[in-house]
N, C-alpha and C. Protein backbone atom coordinates (compact mmCIF):
# COMPACT_ATOMS: atom_id res chain seq x y z
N UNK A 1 0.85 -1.18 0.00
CA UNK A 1 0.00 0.00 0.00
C UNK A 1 0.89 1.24 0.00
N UNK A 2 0.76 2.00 -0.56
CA UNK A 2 1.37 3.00 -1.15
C UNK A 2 1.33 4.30 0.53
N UNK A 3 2.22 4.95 0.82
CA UNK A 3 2.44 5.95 1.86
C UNK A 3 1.20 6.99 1.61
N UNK A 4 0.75 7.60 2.38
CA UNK A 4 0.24 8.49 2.17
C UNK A 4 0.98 9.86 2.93
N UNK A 5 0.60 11.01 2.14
CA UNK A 5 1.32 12.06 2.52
C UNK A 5 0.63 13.70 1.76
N UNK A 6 1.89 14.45 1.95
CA UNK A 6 1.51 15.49 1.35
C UNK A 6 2.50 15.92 0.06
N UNK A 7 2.44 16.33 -0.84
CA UNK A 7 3.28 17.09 -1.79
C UNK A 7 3.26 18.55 -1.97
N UNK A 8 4.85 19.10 -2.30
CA UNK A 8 4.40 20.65 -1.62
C UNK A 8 5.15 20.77 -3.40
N UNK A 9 5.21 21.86 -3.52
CA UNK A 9 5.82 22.76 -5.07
C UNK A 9 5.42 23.92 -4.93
N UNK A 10 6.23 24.26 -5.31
CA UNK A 10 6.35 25.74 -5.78
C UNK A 10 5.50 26.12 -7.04
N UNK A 11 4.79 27.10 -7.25
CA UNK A 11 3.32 27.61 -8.09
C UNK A 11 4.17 27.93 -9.02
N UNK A 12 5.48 28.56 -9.00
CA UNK A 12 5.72 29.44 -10.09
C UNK A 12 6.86 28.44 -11.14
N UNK A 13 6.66 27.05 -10.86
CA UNK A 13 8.56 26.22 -11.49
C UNK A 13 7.31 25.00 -12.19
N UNK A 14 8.08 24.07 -12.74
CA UNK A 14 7.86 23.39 -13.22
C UNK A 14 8.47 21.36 -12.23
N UNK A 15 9.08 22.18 -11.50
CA UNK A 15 10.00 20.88 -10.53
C UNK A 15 8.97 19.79 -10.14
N UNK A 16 9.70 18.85 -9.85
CA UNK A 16 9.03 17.76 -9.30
C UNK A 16 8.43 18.20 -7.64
N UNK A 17 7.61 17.77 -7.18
CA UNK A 17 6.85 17.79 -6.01
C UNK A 17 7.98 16.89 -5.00
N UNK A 18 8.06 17.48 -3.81
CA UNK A 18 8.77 16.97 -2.35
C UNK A 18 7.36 16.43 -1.80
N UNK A 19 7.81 15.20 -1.76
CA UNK A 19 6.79 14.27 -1.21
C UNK A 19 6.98 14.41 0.32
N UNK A 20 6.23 14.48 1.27
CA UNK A 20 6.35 14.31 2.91
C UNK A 20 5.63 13.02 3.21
N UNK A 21 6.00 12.03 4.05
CA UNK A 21 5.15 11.05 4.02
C UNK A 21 4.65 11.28 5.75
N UNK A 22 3.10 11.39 5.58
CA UNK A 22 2.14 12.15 6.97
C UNK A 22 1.10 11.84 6.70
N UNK A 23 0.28 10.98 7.20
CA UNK A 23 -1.23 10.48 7.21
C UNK A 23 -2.12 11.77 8.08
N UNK A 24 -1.28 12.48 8.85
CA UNK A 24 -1.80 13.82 9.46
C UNK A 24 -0.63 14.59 10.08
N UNK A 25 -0.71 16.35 9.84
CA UNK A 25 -0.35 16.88 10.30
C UNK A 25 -0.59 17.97 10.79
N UNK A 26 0.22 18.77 11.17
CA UNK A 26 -0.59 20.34 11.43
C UNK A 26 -0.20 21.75 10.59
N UNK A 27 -0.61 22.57 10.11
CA UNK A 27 0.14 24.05 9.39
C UNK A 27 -0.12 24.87 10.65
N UNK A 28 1.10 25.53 10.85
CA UNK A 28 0.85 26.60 11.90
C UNK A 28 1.78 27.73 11.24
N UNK A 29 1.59 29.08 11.66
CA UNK A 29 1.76 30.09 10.60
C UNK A 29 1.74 31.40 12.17
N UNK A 30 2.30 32.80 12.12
CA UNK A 30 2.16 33.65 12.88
C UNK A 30 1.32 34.49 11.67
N UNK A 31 0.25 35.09 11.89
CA UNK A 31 -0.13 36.13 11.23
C UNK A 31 0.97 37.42 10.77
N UNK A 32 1.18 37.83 9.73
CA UNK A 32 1.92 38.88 9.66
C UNK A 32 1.92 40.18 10.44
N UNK A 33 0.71 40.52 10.75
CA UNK A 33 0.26 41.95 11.69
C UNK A 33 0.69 42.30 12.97
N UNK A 34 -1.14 41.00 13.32
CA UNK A 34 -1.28 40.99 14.84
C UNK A 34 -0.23 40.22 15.32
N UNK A 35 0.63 38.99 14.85
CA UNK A 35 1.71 38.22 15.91
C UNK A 35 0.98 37.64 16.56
N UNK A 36 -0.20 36.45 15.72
CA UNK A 36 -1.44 36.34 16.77
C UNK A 36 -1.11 34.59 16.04
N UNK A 37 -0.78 33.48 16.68
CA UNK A 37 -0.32 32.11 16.08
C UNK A 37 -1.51 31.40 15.41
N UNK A 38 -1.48 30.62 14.33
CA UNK A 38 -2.96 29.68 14.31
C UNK A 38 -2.38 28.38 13.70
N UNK A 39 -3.07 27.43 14.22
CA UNK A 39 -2.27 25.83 14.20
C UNK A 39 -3.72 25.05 13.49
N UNK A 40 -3.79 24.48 11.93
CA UNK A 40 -4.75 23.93 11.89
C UNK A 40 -4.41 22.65 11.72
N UNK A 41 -4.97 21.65 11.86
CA UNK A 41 -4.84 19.81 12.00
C UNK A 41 -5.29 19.56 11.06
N UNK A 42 -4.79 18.38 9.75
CA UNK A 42 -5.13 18.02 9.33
C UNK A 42 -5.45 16.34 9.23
N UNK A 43 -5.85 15.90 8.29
CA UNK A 43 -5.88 13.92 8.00
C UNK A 43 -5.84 13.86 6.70
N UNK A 44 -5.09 13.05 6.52
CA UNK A 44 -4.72 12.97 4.95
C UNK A 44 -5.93 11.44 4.64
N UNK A 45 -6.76 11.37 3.91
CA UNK A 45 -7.28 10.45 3.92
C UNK A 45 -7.45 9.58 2.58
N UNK A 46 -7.18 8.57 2.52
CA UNK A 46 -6.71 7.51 1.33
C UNK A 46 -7.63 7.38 0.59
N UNK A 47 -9.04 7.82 0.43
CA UNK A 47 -9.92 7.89 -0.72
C UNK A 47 -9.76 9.14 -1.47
N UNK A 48 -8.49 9.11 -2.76
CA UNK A 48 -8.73 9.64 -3.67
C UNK A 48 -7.52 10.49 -3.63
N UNK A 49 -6.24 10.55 -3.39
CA UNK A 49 -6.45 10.75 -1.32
C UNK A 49 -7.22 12.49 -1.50
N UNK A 50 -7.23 12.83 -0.18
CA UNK A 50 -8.17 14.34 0.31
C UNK A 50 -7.73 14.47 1.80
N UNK A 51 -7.61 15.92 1.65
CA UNK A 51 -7.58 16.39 2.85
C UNK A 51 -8.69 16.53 3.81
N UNK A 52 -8.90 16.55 5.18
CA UNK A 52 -10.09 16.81 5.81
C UNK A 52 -9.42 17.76 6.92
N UNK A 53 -10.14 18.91 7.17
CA UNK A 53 -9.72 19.69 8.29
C UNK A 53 -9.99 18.83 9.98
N UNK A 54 -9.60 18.69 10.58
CA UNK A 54 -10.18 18.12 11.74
C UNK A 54 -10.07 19.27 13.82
N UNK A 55 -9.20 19.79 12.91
CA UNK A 55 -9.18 21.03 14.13
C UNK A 55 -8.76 22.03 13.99
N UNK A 56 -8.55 23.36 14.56
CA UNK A 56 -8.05 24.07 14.52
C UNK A 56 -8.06 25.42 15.79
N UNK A 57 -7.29 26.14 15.93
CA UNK A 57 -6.67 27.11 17.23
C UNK A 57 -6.40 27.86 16.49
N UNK A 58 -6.41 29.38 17.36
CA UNK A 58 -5.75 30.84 17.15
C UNK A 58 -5.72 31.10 18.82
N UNK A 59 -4.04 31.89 18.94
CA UNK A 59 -3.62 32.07 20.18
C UNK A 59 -4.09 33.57 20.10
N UNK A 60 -5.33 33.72 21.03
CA UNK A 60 -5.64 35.14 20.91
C UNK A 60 -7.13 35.37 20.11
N UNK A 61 -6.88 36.35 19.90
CA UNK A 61 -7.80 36.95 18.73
C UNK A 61 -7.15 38.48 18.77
N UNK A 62 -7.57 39.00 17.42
CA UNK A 62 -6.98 40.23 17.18
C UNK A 62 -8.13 40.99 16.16
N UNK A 63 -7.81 42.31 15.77
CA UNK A 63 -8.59 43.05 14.87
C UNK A 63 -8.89 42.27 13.42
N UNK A 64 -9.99 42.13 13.25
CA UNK A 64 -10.21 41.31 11.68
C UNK A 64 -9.76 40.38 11.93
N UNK A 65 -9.65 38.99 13.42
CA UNK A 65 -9.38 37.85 13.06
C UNK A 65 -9.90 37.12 14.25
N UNK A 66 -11.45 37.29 14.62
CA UNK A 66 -11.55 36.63 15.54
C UNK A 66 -12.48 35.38 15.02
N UNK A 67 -11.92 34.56 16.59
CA UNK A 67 -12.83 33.11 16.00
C UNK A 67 -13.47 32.84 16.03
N UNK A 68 -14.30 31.97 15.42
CA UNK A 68 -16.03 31.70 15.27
C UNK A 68 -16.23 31.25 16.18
N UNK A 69 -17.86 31.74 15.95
CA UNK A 69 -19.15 31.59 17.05
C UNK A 69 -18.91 30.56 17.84
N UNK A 70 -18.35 29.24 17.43
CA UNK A 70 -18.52 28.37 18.19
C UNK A 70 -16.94 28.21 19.10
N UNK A 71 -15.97 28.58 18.67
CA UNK A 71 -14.78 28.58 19.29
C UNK A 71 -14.34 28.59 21.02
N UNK A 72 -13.97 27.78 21.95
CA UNK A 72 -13.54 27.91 22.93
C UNK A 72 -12.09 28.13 23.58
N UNK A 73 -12.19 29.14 25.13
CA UNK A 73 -11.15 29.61 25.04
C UNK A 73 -10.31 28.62 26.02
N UNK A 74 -9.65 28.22 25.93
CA UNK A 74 -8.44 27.22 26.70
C UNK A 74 -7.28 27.35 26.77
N UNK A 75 -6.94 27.58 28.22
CA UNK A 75 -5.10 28.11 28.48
C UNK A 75 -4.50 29.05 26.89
N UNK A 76 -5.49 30.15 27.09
CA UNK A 76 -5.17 31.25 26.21
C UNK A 76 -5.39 30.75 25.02
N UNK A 77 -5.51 29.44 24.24
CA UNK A 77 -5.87 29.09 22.77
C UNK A 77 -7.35 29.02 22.60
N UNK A 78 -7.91 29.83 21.42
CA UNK A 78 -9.47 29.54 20.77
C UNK A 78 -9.51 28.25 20.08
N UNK A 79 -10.28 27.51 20.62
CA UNK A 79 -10.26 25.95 19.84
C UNK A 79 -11.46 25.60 19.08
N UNK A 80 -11.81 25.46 17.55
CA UNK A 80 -12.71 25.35 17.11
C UNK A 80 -12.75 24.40 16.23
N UNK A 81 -13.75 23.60 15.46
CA UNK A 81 -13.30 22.74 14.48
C UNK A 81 -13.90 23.57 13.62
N UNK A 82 -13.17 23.55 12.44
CA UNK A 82 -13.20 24.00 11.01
C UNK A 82 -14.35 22.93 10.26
N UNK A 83 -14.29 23.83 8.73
CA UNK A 83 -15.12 22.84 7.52
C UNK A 83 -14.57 21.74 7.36
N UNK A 84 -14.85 20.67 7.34
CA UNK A 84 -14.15 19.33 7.51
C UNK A 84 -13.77 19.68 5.90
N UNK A 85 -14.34 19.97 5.12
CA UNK A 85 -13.86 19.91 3.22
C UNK A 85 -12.89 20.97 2.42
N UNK A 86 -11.58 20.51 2.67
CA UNK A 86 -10.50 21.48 2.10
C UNK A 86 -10.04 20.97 0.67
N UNK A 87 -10.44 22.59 -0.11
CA UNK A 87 -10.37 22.64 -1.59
C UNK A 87 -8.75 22.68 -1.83
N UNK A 88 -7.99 21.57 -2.41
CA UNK A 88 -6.68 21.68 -2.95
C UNK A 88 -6.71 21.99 -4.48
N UNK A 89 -5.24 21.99 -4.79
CA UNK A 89 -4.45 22.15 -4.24
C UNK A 89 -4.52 23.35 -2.89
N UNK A 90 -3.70 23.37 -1.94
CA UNK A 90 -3.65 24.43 -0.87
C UNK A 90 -2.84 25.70 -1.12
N UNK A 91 -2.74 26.90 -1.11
CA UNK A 91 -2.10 27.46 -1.75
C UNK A 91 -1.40 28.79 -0.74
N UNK A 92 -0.35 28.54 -0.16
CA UNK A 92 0.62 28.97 0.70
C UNK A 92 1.51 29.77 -0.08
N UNK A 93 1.04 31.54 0.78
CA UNK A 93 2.22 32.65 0.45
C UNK A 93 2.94 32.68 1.17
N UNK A 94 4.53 32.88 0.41
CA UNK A 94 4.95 32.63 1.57
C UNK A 94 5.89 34.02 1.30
N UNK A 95 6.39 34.80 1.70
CA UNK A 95 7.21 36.18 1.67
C UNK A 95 8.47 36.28 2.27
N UNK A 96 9.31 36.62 2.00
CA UNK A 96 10.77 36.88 2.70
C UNK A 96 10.63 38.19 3.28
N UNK A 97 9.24 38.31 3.64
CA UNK A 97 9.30 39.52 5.07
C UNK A 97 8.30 39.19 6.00
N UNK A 98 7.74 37.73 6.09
CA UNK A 98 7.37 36.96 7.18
C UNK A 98 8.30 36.06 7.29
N UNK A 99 7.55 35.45 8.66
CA UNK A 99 8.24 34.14 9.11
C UNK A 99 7.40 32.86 8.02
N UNK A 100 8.15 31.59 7.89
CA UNK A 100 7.39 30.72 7.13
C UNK A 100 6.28 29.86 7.80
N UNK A 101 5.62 29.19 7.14
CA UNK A 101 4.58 28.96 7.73
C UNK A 101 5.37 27.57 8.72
N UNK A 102 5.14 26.55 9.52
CA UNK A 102 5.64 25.54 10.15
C UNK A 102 4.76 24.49 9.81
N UNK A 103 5.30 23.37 9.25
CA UNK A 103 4.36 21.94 9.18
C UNK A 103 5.26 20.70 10.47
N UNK A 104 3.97 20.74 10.97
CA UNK A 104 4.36 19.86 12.24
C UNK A 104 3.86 18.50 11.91
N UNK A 105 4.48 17.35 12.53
CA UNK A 105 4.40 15.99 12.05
C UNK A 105 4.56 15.41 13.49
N UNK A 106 3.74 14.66 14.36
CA UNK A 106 3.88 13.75 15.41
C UNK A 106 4.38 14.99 16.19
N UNK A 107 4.02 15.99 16.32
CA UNK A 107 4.30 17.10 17.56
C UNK A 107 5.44 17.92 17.61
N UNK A 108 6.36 17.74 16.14
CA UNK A 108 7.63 18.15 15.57
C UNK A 108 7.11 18.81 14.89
N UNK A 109 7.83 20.46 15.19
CA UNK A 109 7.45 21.28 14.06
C UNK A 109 8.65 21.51 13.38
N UNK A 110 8.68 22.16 12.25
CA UNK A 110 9.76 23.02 11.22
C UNK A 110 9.43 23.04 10.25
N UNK A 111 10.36 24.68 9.95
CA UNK A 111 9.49 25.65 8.97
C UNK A 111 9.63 24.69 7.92
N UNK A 112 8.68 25.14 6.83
CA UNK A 112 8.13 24.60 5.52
C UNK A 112 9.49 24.44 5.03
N UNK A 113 10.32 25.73 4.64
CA UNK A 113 11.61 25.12 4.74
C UNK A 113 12.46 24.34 4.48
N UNK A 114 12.34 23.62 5.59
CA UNK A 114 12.95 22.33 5.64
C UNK A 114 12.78 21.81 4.19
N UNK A 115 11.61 21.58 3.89
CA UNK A 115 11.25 20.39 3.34
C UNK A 115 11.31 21.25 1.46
N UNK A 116 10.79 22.41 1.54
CA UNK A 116 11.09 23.29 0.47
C UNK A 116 11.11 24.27 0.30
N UNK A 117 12.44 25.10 -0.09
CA UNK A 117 12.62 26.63 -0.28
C UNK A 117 11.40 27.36 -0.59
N UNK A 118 11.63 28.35 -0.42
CA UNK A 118 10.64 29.60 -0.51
C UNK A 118 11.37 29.90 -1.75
N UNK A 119 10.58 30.67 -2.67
CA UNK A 119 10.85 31.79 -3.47
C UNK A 119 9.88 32.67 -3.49
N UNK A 120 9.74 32.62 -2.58
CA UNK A 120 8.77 34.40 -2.27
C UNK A 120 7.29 33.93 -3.10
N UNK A 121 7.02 33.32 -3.48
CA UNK A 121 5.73 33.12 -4.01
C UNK A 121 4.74 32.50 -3.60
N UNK A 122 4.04 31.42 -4.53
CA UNK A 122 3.43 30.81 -4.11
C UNK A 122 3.35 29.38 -3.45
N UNK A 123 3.42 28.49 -2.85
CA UNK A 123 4.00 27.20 -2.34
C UNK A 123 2.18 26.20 -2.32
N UNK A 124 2.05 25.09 -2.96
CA UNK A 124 1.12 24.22 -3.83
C UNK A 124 1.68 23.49 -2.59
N UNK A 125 0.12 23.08 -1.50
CA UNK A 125 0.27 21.50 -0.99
C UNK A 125 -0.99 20.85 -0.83
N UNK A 126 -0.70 19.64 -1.24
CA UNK A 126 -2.03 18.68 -1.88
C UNK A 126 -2.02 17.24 -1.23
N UNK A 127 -2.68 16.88 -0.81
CA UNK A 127 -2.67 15.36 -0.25
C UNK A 127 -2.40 14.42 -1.32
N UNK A 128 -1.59 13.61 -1.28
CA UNK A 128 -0.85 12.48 -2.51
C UNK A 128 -0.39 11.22 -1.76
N UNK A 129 0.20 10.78 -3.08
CA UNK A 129 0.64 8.70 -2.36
C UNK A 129 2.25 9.07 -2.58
N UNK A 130 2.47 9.79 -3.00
CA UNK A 130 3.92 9.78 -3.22
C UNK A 130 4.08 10.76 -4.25
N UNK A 131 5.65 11.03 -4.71
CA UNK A 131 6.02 11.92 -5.99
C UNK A 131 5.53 11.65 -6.94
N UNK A 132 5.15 10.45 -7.46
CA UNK A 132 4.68 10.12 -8.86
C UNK A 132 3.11 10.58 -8.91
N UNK A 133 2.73 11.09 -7.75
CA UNK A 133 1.15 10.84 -8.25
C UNK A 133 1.00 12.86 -8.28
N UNK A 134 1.95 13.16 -7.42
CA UNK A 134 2.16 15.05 -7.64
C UNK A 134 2.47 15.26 -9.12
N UNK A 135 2.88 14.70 -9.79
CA UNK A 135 3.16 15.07 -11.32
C UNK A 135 1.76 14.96 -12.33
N UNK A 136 1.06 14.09 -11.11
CA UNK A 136 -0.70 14.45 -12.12
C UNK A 136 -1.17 15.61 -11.62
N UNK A 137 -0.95 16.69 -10.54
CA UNK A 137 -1.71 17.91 -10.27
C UNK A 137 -1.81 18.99 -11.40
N UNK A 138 -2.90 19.36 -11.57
CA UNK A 138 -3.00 20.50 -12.43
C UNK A 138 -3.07 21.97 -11.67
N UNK A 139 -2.69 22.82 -11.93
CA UNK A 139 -2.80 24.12 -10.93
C UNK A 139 -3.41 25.66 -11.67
N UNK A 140 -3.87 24.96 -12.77
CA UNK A 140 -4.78 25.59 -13.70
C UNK A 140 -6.15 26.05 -12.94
């Protein structure tokens, strides 16, 4: 049975996709403004494969970013669950005058980074079985 994971690329190249192999992880990101953190959870799930949101936090709330109606507040984090149905590809700006966003795996975080440079643009991540199956994404 084939890994399941995520594939990240860059919007603006033509390169092969960096496969991560993660049945779930988390994106956590600092807002550029407020300096206000938000950590969302994901599940990578093997039909078709697809992403499903399954949780998500913001440390705080700030101007133009507070959390929904249903959100609770716990040791300073808003904890809410999101739309379980996330439209990919995912499409991550990333700027060389923020910090990068962080993909955490089993409670290990590090920046996106790691896994693939920034070029100031746009950064493509999509739930996949591996590299070979990122070379079928269209981003049309």
């Amino acid at each position: 049975m084939p890994a399941l994971g995520l594939c990240l690329a860059l919007a603006a190249t033509a390169a092969l996709p960096v496969f991560v192999p993660a049945p779930q992880f988390t994106l956590a990101w600092t807002h550029s403004i407020e300096k206000v953190r938000w950590e969302e959870d994901y599940a990578v799930l093997a039909t078709a494969p697809r992403l499903r949101a399954v949780a998500a936090r913001v440390r705080g709330s700030a101007a133009g970013m507070e959390p929904p109606p249903d959100a609770h507040l716990e040791n300073g984090w808003y904890h809410y669950t999101p739309a379980p149905a996330v439209a990919t590809p995912m499409r991550l700006t990333r700027s060389e005058f923020t910090a990068d966003y962080e993909l955490c795996l089993a409670q290990h975080c590090q920046l996106l980074a790691h896994w693939l440079p920034s070029d100031g643009g746009v950064t493509l991540l999509w739930p996949c079985t591996g590299p070979a199956e990122g070379q079928r994404l269209s981003t049309d």
